[in-house]
C-alpha atoms as a PDB file:
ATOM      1  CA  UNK A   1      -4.820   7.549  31.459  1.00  0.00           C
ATOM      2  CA  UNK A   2      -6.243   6.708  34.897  1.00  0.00           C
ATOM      3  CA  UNK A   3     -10.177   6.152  34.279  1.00  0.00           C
ATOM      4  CA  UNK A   4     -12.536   7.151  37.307  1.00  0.00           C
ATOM      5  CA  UNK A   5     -15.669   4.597  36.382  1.00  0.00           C
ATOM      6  CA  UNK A   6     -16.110   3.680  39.694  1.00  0.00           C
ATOM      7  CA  UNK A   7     -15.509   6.843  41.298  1.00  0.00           C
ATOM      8  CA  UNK A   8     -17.940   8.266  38.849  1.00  0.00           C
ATOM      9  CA  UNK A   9     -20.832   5.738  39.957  1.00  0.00           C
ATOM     10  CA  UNK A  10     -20.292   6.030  43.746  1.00  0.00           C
ATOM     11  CA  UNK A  11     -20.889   9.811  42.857  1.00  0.00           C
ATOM     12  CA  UNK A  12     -24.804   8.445  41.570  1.00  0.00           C
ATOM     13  CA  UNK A  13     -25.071   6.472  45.173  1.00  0.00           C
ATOM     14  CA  UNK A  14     -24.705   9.202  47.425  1.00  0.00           C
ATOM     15  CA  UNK A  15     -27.196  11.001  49.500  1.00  0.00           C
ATOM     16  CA  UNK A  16     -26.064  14.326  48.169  1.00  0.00           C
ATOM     17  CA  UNK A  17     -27.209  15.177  44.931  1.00  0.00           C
ATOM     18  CA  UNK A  18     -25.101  15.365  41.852  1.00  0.00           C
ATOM     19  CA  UNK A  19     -24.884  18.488  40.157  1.00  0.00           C
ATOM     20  CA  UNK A  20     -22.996  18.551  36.617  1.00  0.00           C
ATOM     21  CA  UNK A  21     -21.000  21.286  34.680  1.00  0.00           C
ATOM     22  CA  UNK A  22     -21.936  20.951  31.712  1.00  0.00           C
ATOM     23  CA  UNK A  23     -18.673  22.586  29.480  1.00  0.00           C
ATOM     24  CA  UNK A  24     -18.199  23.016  25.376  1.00  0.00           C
ATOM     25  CA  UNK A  25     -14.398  23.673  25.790  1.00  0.00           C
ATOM     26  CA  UNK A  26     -11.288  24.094  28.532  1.00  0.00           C
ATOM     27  CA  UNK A  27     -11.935  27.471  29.768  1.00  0.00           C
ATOM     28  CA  UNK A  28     -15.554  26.172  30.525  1.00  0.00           C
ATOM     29  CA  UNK A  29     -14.451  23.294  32.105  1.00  0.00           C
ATOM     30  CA  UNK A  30     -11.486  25.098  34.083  1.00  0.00           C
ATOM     31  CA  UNK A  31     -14.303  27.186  35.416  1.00  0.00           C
ATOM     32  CA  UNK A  32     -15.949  24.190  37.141  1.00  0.00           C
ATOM     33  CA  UNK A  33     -12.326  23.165  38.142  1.00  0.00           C
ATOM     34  CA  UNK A  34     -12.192  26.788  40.307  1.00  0.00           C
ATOM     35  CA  UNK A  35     -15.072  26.144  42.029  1.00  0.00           C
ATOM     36  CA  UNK A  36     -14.596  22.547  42.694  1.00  0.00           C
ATOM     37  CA  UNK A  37     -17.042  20.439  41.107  1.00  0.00           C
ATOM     38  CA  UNK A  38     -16.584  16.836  40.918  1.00  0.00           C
ATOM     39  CA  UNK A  39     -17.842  15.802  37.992  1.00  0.00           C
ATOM     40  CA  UNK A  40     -18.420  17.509  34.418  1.00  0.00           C
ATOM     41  CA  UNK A  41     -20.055  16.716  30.946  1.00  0.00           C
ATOM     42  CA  UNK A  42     -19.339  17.689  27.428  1.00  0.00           C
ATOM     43  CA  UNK A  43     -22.963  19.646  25.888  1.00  0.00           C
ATOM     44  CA  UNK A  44     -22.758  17.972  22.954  1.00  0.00           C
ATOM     45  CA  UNK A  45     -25.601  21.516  21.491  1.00  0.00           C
ATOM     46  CA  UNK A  46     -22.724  23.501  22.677  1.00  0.00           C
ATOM     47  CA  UNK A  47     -19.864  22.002  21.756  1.00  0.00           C
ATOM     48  CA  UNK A  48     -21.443  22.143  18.011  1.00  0.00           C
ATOM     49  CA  UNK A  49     -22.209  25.676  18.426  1.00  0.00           C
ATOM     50  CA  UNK A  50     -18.894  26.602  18.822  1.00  0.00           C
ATOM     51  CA  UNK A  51     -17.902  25.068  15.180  1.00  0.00           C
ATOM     52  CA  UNK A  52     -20.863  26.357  13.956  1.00  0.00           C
ATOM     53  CA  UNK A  53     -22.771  23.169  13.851  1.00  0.00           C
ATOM     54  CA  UNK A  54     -26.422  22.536  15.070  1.00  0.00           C
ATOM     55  CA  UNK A  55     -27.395  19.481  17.569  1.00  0.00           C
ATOM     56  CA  UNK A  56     -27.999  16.534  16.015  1.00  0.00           C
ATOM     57  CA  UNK A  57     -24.543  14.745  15.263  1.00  0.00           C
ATOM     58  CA  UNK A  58     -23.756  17.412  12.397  1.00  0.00           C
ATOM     59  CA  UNK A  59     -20.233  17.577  14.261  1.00  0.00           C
ATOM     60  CA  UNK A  60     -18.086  14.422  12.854  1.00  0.00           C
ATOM     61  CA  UNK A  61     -16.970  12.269  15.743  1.00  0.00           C
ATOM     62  CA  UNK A  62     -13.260  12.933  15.160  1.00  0.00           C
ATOM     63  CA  UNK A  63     -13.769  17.063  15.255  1.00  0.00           C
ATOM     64  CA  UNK A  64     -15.536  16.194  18.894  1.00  0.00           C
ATOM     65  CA  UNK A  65     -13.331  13.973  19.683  1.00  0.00           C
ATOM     66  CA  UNK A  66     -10.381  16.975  19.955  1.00  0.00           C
ATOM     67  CA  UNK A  67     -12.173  19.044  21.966  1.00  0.00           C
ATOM     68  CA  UNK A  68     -12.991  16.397  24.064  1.00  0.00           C
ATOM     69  CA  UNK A  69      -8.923  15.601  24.385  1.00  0.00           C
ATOM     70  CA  UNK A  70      -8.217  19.328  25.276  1.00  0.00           C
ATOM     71  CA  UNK A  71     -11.170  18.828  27.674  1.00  0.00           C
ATOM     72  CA  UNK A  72      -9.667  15.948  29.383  1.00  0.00           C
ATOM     73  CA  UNK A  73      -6.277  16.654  29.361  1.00  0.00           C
ATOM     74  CA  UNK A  74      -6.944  20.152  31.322  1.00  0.00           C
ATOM     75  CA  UNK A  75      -9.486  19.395  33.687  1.00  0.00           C
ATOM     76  CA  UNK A  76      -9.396  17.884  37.160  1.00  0.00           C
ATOM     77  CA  UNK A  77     -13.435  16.960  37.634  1.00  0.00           C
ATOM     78  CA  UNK A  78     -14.204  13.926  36.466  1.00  0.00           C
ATOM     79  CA  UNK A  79     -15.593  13.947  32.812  1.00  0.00           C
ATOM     80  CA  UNK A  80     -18.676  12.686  31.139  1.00  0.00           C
ATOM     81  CA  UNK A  81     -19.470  12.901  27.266  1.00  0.00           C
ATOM     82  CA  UNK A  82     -22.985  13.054  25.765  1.00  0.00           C
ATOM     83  CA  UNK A  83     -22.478  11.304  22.494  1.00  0.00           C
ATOM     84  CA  UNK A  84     -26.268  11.682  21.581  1.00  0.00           C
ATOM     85  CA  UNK A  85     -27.126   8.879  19.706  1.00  0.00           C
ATOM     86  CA  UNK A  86     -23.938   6.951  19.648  1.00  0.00           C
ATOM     87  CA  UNK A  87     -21.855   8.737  15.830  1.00  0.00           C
ATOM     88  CA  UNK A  88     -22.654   5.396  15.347  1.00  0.00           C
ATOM     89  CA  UNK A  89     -25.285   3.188  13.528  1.00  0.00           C
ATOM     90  CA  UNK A  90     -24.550  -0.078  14.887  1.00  0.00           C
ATOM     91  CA  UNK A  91     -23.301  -1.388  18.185  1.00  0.00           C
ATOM     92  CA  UNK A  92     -20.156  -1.877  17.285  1.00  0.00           C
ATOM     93  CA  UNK A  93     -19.544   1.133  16.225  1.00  0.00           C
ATOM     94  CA  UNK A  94     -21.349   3.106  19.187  1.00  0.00           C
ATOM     95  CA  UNK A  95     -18.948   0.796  21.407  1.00  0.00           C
ATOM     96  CA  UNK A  96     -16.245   1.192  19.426  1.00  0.00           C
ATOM     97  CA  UNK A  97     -16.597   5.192  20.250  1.00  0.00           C
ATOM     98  CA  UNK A  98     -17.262   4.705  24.190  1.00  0.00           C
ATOM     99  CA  UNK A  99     -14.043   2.819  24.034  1.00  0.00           C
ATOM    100  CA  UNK A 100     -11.739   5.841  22.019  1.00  0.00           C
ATOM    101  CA  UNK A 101     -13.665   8.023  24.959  1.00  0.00           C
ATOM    102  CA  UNK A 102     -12.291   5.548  27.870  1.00  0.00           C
ATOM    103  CA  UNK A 103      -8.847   5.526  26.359  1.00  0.00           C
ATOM    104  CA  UNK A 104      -8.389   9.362  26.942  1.00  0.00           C
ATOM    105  CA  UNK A 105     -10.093   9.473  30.595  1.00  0.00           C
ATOM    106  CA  UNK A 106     -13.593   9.740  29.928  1.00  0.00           C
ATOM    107  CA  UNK A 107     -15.180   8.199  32.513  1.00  0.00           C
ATOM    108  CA  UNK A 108     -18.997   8.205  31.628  1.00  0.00           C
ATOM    109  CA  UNK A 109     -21.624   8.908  28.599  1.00  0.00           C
ATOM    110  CA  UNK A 110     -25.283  10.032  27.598  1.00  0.00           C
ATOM    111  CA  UNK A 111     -26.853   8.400  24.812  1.00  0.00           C
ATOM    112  CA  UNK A 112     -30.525   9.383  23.814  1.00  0.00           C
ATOM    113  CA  UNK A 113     -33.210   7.776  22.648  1.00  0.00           C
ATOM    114  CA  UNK A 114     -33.945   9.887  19.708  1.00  0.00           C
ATOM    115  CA  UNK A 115     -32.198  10.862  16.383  1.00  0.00           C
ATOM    116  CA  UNK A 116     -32.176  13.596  14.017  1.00  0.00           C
ATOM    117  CA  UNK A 117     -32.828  13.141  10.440  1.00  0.00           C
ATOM    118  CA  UNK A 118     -32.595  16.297   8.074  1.00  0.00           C
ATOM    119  CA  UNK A 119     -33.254  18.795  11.222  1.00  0.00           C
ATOM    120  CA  UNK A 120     -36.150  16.807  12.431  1.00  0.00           C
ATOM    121  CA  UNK A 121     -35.442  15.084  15.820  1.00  0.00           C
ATOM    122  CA  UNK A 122     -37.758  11.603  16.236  1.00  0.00           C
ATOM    123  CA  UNK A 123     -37.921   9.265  19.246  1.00  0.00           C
ATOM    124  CA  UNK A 124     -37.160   5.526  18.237  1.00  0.00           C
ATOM    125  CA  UNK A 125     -38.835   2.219  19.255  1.00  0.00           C
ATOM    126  CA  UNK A 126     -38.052   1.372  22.568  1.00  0.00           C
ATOM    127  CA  UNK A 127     -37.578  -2.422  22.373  1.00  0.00           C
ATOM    128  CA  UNK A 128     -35.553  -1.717  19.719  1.00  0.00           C
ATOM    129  CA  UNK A 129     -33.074   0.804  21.421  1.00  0.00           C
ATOM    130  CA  UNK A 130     -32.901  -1.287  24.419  1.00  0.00           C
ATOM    131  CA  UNK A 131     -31.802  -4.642  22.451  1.00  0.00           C
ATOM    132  CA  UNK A 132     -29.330  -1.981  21.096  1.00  0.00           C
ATOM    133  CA  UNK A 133     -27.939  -0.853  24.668  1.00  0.00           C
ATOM    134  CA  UNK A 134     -27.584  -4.359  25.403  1.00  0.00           C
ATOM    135  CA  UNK A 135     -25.449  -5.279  22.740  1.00  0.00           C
ATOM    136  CA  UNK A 136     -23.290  -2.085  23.013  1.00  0.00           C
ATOM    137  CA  UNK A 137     -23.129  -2.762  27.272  1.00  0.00           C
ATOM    138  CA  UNK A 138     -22.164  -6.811  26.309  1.00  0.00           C
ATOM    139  CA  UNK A 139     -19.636  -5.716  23.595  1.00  0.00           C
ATOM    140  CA  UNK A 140     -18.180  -3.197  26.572  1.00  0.00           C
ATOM    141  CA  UNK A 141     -17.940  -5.865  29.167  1.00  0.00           C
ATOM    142  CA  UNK A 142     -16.392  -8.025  26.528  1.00  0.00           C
ATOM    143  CA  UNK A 143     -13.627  -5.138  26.073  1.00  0.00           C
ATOM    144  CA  UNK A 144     -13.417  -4.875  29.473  1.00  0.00           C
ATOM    145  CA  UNK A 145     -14.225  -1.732  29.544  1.00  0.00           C
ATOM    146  CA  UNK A 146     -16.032   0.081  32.622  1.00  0.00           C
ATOM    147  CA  UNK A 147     -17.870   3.770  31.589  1.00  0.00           C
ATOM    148  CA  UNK A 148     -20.919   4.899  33.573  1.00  0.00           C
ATOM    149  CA  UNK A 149     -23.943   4.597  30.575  1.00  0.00           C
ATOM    150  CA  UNK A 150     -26.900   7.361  31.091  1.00  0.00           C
ATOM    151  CA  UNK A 151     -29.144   6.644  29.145  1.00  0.00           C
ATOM    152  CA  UNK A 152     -31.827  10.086  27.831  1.00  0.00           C
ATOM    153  CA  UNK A 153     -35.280   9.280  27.218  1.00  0.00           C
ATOM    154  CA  UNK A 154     -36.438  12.153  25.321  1.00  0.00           C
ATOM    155  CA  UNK A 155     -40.286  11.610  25.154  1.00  0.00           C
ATOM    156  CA  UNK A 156     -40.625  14.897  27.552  1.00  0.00           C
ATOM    157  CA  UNK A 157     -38.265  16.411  25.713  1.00  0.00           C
ATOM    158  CA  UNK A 158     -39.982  16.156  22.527  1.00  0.00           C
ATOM    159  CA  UNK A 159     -43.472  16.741  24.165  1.00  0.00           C
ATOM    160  CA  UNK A 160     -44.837  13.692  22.817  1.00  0.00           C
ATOM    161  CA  UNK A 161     -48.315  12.844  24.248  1.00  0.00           C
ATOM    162  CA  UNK A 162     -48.841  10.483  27.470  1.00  0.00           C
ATOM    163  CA  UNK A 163     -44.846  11.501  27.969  1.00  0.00           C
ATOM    164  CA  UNK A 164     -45.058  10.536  31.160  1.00  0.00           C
ATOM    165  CA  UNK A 165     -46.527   6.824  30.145  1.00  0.00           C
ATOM    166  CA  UNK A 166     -43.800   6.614  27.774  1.00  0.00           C
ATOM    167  CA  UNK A 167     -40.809   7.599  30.126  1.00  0.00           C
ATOM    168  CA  UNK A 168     -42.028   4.866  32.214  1.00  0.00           C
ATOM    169  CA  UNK A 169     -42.373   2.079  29.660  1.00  0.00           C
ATOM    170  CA  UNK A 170     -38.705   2.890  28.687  1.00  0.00           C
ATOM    171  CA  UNK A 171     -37.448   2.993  32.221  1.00  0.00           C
ATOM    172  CA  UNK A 172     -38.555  -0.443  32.409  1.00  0.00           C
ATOM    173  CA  UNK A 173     -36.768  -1.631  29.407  1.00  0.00           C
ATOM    174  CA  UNK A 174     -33.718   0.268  29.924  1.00  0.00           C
ATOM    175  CA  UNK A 175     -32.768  -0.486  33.623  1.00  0.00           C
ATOM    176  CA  UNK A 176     -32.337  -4.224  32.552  1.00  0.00           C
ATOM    177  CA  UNK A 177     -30.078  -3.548  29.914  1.00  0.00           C
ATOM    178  CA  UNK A 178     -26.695  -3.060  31.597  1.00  0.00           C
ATOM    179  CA  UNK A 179     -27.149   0.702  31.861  1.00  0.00           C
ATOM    180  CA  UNK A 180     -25.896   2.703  34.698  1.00  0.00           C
ATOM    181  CA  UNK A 181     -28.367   5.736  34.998  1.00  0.00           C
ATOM    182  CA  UNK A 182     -31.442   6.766  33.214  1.00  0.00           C
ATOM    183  CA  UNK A 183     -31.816  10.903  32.208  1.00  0.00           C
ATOM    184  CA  UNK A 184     -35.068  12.532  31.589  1.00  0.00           C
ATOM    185  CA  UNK A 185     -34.684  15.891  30.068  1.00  0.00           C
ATOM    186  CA  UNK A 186     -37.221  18.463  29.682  1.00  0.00           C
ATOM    187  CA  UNK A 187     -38.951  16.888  32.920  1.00  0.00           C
ATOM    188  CA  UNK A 188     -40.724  19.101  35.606  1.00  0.00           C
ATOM    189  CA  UNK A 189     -43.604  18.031  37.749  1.00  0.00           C
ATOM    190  CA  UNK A 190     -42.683  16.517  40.800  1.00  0.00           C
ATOM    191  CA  UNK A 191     -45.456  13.924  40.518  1.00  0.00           C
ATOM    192  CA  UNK A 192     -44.137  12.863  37.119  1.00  0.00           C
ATOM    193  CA  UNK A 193     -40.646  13.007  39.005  1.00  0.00           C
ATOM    194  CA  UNK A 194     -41.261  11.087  41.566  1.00  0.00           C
ATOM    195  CA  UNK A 195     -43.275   8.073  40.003  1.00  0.00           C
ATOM    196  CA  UNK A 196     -40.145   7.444  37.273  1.00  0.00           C
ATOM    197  CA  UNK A 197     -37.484   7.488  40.551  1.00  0.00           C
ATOM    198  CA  UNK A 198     -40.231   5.236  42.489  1.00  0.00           C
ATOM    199  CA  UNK A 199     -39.589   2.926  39.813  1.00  0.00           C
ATOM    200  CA  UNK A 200     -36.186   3.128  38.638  1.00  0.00           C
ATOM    201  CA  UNK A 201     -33.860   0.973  40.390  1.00  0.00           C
ATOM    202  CA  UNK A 202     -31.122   3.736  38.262  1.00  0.00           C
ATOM    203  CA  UNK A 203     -30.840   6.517  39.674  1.00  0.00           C
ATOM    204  CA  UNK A 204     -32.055   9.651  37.942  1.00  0.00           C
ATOM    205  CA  UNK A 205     -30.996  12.836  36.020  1.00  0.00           C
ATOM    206  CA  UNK A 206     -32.799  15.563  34.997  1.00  0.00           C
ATOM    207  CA  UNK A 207     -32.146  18.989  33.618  1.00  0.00           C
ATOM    208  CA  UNK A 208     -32.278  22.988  34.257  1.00  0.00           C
ATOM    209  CA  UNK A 209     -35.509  23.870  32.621  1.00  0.00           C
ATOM    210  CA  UNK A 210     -37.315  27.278  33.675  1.00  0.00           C
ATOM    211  CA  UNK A 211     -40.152  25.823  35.737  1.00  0.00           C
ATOM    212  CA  UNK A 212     -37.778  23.121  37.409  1.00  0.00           C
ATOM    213  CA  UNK A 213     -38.129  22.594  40.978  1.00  0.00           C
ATOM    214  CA  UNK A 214     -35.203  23.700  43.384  1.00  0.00           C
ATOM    215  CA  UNK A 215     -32.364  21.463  43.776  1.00  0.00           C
ATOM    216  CA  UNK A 216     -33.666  20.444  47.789  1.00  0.00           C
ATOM    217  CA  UNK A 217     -36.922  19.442  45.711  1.00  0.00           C
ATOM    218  CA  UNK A 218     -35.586  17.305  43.218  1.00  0.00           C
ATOM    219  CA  UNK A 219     -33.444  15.579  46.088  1.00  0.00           C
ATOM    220  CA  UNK A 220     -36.581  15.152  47.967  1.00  0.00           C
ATOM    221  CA  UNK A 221     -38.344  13.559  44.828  1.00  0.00           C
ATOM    222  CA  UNK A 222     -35.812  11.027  44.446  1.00  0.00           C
ATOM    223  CA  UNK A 223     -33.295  12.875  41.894  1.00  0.00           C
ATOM    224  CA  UNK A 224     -29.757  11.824  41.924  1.00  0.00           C
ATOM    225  CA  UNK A 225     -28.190  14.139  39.273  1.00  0.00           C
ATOM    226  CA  UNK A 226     -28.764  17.237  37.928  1.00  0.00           C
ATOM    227  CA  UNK A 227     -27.268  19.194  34.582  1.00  0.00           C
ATOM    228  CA  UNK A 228     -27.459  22.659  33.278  1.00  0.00           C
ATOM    229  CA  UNK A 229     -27.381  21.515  29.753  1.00  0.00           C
ATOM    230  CA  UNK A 230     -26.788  24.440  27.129  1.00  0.00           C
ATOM    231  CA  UNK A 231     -28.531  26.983  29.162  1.00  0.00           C
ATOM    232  CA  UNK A 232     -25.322  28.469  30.438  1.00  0.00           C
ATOM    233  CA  UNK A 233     -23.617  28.654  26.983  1.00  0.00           C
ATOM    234  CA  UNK A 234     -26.489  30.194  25.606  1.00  0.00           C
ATOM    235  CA  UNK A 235     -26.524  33.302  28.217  1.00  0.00           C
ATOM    236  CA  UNK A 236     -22.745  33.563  27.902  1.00  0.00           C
ATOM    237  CA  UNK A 237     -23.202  34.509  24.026  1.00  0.00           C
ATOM    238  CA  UNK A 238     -26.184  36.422  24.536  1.00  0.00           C
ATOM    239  CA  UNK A 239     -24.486  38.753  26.910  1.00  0.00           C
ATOM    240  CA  UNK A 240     -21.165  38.801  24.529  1.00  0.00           C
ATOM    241  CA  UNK A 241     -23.505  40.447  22.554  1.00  0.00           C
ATOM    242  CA  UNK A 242     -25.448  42.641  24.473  1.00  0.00           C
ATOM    243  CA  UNK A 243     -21.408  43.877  25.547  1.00  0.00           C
ATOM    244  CA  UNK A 244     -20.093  44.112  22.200  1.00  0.00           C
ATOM    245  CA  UNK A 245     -23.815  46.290  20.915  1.00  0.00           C
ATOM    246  CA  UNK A 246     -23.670  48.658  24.283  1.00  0.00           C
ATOM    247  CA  UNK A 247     -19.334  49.164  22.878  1.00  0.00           C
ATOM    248  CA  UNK A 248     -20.900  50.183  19.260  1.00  0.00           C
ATOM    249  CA  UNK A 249     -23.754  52.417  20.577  1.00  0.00           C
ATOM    250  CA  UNK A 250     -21.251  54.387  22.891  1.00  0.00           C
ATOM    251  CA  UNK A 251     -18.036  54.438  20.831  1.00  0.00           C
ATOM    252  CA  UNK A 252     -16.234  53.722  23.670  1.00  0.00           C
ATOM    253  CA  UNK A 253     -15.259  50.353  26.255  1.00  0.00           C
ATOM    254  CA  UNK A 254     -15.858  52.367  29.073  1.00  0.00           C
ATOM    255  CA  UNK A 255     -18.533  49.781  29.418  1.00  0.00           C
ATOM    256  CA  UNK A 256     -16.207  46.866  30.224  1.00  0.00           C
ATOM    257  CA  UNK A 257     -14.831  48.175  32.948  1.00  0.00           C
ATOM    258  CA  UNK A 258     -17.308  49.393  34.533  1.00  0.00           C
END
């Protein structure tokens, strides 16, 4: 299957800014298809709601691994996966995965920066994670293997303290890793915005969050992609139900149709 790496990239290297569909299965994607979107990504939070999973890798690898198939074998954008941490403990494993994603299409990944242990999600050590990404980007190039690498640093997302210090310790360590783009979740001053682009030589993701600036804004700070996350899976279900309560309180679908 024809794999759109470099397509994917050039996408990050534009002028115009990047916005993602994020998608859980192929209706959600086909959506994205209708109203021409370039590029998509698997939400890995949404994807594991619909088996009735939480976040956190509680999905195994080969049960994501099928919807990601449908996914790709449906869709026209170009598709990205967010693997979280990697399904993987090691770097040959992690790479081992990116690879089964390249065979079917995929052409790019998030990883994070964080792991979840027993429902508790934890930042790791930075050095450590990026002599990790190294290793998995080396074993790639080895393979010969080309998949655009974003890499989430989640100290914003996990409101640690000096988050901002943090994000920019990491960007440091992780732009010289082999990496392709670096992903900030959960960001949303400008200031703090605009000092991680200043000094990422990657360019930058963040994502929808209620006091996020507008999308000319984020362009404007230096922002090169932008993602929706869960958010949009979330309000589907939500109004599913407010549908399905307003069908029980009036004994009647009138409702739908109206």
């Amino acid at each position: 299957m024809k794999n759109r790496f470099k397509e994917f990239l050039a996408l990050h290297h534009n002028t115009e800014l990047l916005q993602i569909g994020n998608v859980w299965n192929v209706q959600s994607a086909q959506v994205y298809d209708k109203l021409n979107f370039k590029a998509i990504g698997t939400s890995s939070a949404a994807v594991a709601a619909t088996l009735g999973l939480a976040d956190g890798e509680e999905m195994s690898f080969d049960d994501y691994l099928f919807v990601i198939k449908r996914i790709a074998a449906s869709a026209s954008a170009i598709l990205s996966v967010d693997l979280e941490a990697g399904y993987g403990n090691t770097p040959e494993e992690i790479s081992d995965n990116i690879i089964r994603l390249h065979s079917i299409g995929v052409a790019g990944i998030n990883i994070e920066d964080s792991i979840v242990i027993n429902g508790q999600r934890s930042i790791v050590d930075a050095n450590e994670f990026a002599a990790k990404l190294k290793q998995v980007t080396g074993l790639l190039a080895k393979a010969g293997v080309e998949v655009f690498i974003n890499v989430r640093g989640d100290s914003f997302l996990l409101g640690l303290p000096n988050a901002l210090e943090g994000a920019l310790t990491r960007t440091k360590l992780y732009q010289d890793t082999g990496v392709h783009g670096l992903f900030f979740p959960c960001i949303t001053q400008i200031s703090d915005i605009e000092k991680i682009t200043a000094l990422s030589n990657l360019p930058v993701s963040v994502m929808c969050m209620p006091n996020l600036p507008d999308f000319k804004a984020l362009q404007s700070a230096g922002v090169k992609r932008i993602s929706s996350g869960n958010f949009l899976n979330s309000i589907i279900y939500q109004e599913l139900e407010n549908k399905v309560e307003k069908i029980v309180a009036e004994n009647s679908f009138a409702s739908l149709f109206n």
